[in-house]
N, C-alpha and C. Protein backbone atom coordinates (compact mmCIF):
# COMPACT_ATOMS: atom_id res chain seq x y z
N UNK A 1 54.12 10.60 29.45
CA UNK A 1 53.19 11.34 30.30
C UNK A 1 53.92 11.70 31.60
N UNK A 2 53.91 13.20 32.31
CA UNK A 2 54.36 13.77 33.28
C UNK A 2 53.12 14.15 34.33
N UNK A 3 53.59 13.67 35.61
CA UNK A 3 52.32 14.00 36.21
C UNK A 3 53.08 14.84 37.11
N UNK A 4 52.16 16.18 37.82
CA UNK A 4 53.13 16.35 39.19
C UNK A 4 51.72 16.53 39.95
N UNK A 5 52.04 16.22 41.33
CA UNK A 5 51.07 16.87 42.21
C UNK A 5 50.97 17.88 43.14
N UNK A 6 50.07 18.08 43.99
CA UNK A 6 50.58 19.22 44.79
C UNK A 6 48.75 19.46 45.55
N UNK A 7 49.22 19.83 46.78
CA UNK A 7 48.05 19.65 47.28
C UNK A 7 48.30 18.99 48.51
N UNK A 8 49.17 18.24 49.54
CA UNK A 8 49.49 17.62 50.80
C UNK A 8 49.77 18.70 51.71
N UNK A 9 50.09 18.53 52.59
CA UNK A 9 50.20 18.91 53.70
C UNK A 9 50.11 18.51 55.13
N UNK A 10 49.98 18.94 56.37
CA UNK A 10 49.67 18.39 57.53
C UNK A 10 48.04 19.22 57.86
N UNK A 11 47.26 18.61 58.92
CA UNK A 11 45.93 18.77 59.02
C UNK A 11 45.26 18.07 60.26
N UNK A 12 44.82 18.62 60.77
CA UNK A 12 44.21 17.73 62.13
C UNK A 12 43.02 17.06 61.85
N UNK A 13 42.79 16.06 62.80
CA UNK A 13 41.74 14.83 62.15
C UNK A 13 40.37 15.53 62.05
N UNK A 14 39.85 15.44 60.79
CA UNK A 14 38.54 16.26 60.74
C UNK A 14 38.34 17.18 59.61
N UNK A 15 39.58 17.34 59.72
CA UNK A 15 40.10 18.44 58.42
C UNK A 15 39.70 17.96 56.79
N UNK A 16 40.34 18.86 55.89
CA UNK A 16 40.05 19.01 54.75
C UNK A 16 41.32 18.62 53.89
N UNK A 17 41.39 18.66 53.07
CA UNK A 17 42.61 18.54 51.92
C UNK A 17 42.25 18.57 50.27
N UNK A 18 42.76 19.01 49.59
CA UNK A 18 42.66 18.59 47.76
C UNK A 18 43.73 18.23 47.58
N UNK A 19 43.64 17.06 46.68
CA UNK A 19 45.15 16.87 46.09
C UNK A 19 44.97 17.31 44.55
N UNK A 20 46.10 17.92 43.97
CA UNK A 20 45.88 18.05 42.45
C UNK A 20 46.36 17.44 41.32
N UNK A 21 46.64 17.11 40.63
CA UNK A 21 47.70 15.97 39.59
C UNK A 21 47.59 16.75 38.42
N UNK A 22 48.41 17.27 37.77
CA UNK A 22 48.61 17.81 36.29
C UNK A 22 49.48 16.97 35.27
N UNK A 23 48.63 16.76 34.17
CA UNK A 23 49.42 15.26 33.36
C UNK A 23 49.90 16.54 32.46
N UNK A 24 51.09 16.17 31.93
CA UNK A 24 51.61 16.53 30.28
C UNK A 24 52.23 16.02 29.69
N UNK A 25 52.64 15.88 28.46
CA UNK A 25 52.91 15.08 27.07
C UNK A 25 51.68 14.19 26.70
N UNK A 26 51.81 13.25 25.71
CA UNK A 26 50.52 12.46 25.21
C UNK A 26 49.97 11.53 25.99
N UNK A 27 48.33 12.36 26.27
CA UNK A 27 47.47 11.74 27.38
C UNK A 27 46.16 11.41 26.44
N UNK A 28 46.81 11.19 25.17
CA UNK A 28 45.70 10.42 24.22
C UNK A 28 45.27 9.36 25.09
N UNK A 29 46.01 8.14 24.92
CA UNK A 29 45.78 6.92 24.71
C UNK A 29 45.41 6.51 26.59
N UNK A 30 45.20 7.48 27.09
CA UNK A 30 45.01 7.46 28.53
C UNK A 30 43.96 6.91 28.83
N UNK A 31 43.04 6.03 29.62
CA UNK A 31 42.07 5.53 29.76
C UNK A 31 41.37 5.54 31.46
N UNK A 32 42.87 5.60 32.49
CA UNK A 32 42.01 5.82 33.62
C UNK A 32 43.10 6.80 34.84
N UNK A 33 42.60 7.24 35.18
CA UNK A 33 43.29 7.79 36.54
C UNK A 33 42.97 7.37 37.83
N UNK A 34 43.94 8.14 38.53
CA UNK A 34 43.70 7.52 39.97
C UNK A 34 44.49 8.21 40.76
N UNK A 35 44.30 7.61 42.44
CA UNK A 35 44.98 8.19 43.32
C UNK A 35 45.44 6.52 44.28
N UNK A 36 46.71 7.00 44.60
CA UNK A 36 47.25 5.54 45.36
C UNK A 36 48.01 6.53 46.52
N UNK A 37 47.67 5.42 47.69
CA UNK A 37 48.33 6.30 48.36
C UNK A 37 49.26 4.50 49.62
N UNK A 38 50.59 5.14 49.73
CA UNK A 38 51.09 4.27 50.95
C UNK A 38 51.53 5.03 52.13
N UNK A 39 51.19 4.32 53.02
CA UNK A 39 51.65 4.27 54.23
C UNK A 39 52.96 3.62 54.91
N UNK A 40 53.74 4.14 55.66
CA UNK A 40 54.98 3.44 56.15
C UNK A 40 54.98 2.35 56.78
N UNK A 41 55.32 1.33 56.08
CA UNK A 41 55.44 -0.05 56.31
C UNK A 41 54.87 -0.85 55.76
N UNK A 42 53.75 -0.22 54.63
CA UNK A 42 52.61 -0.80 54.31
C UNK A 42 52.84 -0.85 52.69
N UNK A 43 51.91 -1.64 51.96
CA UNK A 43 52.06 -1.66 51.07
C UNK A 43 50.79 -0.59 50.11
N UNK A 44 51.40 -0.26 49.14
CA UNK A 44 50.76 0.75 48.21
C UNK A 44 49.49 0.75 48.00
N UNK A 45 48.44 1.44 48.47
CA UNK A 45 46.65 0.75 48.02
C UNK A 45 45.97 1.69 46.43
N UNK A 46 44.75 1.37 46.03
CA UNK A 46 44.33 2.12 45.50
C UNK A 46 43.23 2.84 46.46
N UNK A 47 43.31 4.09 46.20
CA UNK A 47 42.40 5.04 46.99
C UNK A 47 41.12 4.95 46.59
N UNK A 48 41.09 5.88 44.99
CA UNK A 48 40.17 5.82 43.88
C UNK A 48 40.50 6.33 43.11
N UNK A 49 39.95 5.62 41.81
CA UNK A 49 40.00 5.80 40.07
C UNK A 49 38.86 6.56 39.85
N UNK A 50 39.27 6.97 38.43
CA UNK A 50 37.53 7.06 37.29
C UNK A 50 38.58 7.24 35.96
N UNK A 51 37.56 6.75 35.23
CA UNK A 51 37.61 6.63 34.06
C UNK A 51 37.43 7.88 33.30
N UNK A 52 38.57 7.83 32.55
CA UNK A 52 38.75 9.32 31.74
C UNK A 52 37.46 9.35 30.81
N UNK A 53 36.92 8.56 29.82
CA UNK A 53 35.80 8.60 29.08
C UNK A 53 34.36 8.85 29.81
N UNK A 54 34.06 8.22 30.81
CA UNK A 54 32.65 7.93 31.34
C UNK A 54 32.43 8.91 32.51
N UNK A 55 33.94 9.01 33.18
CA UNK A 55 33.63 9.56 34.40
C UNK A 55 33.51 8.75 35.53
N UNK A 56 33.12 7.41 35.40
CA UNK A 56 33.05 6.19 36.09
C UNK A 56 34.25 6.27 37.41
N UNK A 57 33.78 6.37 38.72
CA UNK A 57 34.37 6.72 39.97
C UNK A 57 34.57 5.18 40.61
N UNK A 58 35.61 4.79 41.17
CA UNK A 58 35.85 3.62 42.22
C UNK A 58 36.72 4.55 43.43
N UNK A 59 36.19 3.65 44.76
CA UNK A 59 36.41 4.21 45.79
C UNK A 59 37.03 2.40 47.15
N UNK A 60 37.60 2.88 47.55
CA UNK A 60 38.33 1.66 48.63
C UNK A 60 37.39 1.73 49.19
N UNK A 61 36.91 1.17 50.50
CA UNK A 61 35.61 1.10 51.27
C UNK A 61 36.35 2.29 52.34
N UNK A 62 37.71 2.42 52.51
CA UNK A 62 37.80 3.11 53.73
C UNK A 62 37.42 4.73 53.12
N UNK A 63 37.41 4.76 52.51
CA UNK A 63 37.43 5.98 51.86
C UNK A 63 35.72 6.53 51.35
N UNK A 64 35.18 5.72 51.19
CA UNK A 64 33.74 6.08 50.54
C UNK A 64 33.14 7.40 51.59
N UNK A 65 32.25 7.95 50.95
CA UNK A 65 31.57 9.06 51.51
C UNK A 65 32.75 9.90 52.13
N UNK A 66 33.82 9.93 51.98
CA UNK A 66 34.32 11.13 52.37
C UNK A 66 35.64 11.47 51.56
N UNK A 67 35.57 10.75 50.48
CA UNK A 67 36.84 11.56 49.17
C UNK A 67 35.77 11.43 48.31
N UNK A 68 36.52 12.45 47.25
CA UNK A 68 35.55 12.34 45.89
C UNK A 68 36.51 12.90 44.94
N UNK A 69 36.59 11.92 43.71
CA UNK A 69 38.02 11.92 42.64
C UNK A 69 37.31 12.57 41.83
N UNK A 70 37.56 13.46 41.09
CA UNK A 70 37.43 14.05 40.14
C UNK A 70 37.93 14.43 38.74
N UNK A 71 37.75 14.53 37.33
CA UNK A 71 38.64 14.85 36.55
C UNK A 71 38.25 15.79 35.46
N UNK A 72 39.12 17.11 34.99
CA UNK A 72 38.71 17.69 33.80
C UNK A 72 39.90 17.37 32.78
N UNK A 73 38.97 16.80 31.75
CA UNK A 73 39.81 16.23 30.61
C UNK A 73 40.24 17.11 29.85
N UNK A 74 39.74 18.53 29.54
CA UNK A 74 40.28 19.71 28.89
C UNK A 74 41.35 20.13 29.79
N UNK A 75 42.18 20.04 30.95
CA UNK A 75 42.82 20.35 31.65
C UNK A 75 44.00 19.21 31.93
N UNK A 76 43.46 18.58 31.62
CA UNK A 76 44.64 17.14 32.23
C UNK A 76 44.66 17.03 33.07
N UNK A 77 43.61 17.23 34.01
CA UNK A 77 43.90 16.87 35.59
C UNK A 77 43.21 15.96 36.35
N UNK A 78 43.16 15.37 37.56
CA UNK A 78 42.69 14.28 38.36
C UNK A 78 42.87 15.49 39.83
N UNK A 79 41.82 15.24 40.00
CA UNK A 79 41.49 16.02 41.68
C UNK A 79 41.39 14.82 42.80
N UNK A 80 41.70 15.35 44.01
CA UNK A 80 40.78 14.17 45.02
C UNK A 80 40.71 14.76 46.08
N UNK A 81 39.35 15.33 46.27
CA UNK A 81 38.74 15.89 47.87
C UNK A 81 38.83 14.93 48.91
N UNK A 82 39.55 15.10 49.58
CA UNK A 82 39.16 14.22 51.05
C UNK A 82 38.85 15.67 51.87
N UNK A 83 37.66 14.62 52.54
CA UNK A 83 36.82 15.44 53.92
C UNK A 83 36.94 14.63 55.31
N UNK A 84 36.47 15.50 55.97
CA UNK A 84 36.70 13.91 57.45
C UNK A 84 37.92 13.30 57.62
N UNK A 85 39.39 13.76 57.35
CA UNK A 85 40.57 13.20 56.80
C UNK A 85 40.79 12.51 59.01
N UNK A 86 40.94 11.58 58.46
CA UNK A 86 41.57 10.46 59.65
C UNK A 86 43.01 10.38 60.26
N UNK A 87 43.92 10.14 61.27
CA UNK A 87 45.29 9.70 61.52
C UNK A 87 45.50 8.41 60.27
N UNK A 88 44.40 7.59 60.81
CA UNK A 88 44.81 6.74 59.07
C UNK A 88 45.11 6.43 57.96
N UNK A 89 44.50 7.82 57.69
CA UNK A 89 44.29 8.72 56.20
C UNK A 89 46.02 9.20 56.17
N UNK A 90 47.02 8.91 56.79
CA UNK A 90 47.91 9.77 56.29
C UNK A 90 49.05 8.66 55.72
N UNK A 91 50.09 9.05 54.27
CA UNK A 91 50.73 8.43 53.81
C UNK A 91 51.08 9.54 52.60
N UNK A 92 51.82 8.58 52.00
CA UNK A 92 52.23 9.49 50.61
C UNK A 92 51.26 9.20 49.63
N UNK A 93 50.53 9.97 49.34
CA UNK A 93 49.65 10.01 47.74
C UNK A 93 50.38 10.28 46.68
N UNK A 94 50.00 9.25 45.89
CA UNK A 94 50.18 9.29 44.39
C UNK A 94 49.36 9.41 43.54
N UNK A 95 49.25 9.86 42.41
CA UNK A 95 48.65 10.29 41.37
C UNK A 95 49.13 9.12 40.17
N UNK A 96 48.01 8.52 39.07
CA UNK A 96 48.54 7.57 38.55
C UNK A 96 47.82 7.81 37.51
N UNK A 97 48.18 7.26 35.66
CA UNK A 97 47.63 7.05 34.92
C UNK A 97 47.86 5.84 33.88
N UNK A 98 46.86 5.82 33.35
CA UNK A 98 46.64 4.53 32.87
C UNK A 98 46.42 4.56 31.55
N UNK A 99 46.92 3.86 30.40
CA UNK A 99 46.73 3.92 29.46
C UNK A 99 45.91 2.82 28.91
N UNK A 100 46.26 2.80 27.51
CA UNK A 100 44.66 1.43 27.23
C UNK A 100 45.99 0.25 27.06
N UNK A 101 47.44 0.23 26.52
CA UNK A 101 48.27 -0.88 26.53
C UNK A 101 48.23 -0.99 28.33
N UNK A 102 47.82 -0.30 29.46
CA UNK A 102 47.92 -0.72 30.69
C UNK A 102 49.35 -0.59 31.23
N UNK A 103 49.86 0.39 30.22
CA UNK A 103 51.22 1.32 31.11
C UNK A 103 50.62 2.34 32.02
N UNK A 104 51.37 2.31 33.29
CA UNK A 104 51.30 3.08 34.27
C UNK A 104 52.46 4.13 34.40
N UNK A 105 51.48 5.40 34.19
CA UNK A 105 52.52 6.72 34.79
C UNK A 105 51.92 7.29 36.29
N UNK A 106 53.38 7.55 37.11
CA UNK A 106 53.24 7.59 38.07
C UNK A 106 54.04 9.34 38.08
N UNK A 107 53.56 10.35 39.25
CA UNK A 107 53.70 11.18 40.09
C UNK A 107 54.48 10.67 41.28
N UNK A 108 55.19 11.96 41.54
CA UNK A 108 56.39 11.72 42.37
C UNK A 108 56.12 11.81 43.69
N UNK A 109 54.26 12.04 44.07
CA UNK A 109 53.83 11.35 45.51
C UNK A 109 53.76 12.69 46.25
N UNK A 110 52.86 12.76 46.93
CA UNK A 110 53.00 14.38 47.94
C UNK A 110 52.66 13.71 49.59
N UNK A 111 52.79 14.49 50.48
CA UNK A 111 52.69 13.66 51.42
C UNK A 111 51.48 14.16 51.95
N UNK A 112 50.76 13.85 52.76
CA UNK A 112 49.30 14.03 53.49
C UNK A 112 49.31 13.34 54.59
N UNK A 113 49.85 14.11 56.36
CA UNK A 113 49.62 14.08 57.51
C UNK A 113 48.45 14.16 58.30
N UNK A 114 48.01 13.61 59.20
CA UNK A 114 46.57 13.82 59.52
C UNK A 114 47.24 13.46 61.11
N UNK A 115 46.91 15.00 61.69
CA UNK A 115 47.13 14.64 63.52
C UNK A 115 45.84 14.74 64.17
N UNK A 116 45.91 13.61 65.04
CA UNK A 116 44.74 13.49 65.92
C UNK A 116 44.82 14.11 67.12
């Protein structure tokens, strides 16, 4: 599985952003997606998942009410709206998938600036 993303940029606090993730090769056995994002110095978090079957959404607490992950399974893709984007909010996002053996494919990360 190949993911790329695209969708970062710089943005002043308040602002908007989409990130996009496009999977290709076999995204059968795929079971969840996600978005991870780190910060410099920090260690790697999960943002938020959902589940490729259900649709089933998880969200970090810093993040609730103002991202929203999305996915179309006829497309291969994983979305993630952030609104209200913070100085906090900024790090490298990753795009991640998950299979049902619980191998992880990873995206090569886009970056997302947020100036206050």
């Amino acid at each position: 599985v190949q993911l790329v993303e695209s969708g970062g940029g710089l943005v002043q606090a308040g602002g908007s952003l989409r990130l996009s993730c496009a999977a290709s090769g076999n995204t059968f056995s795929i079971t969840r997606m996600g978005w991870y994002r780190q910060a410099p110095g920090k260690q790697r978090e999960l943002v938020a998942d959902i589940t490729k079957g259900g649709g089933i959404a998880n969200y970090v607490d810093s993040v609730k009410g103002r991202f929203t992950i999305s996915r179309d399974n006829a497309k291969n893709t994983v979305d993630l709206q952030m609104n209200s984007l913070q100085p906090e909010d900024t790090a490298v996002y990753y795009c991640n998938y998950r299979n049902w053996f619980k191998t992880d494919y990873w995206g090569q990360g886009t970056q997302v600036t947020v100036s206050s």
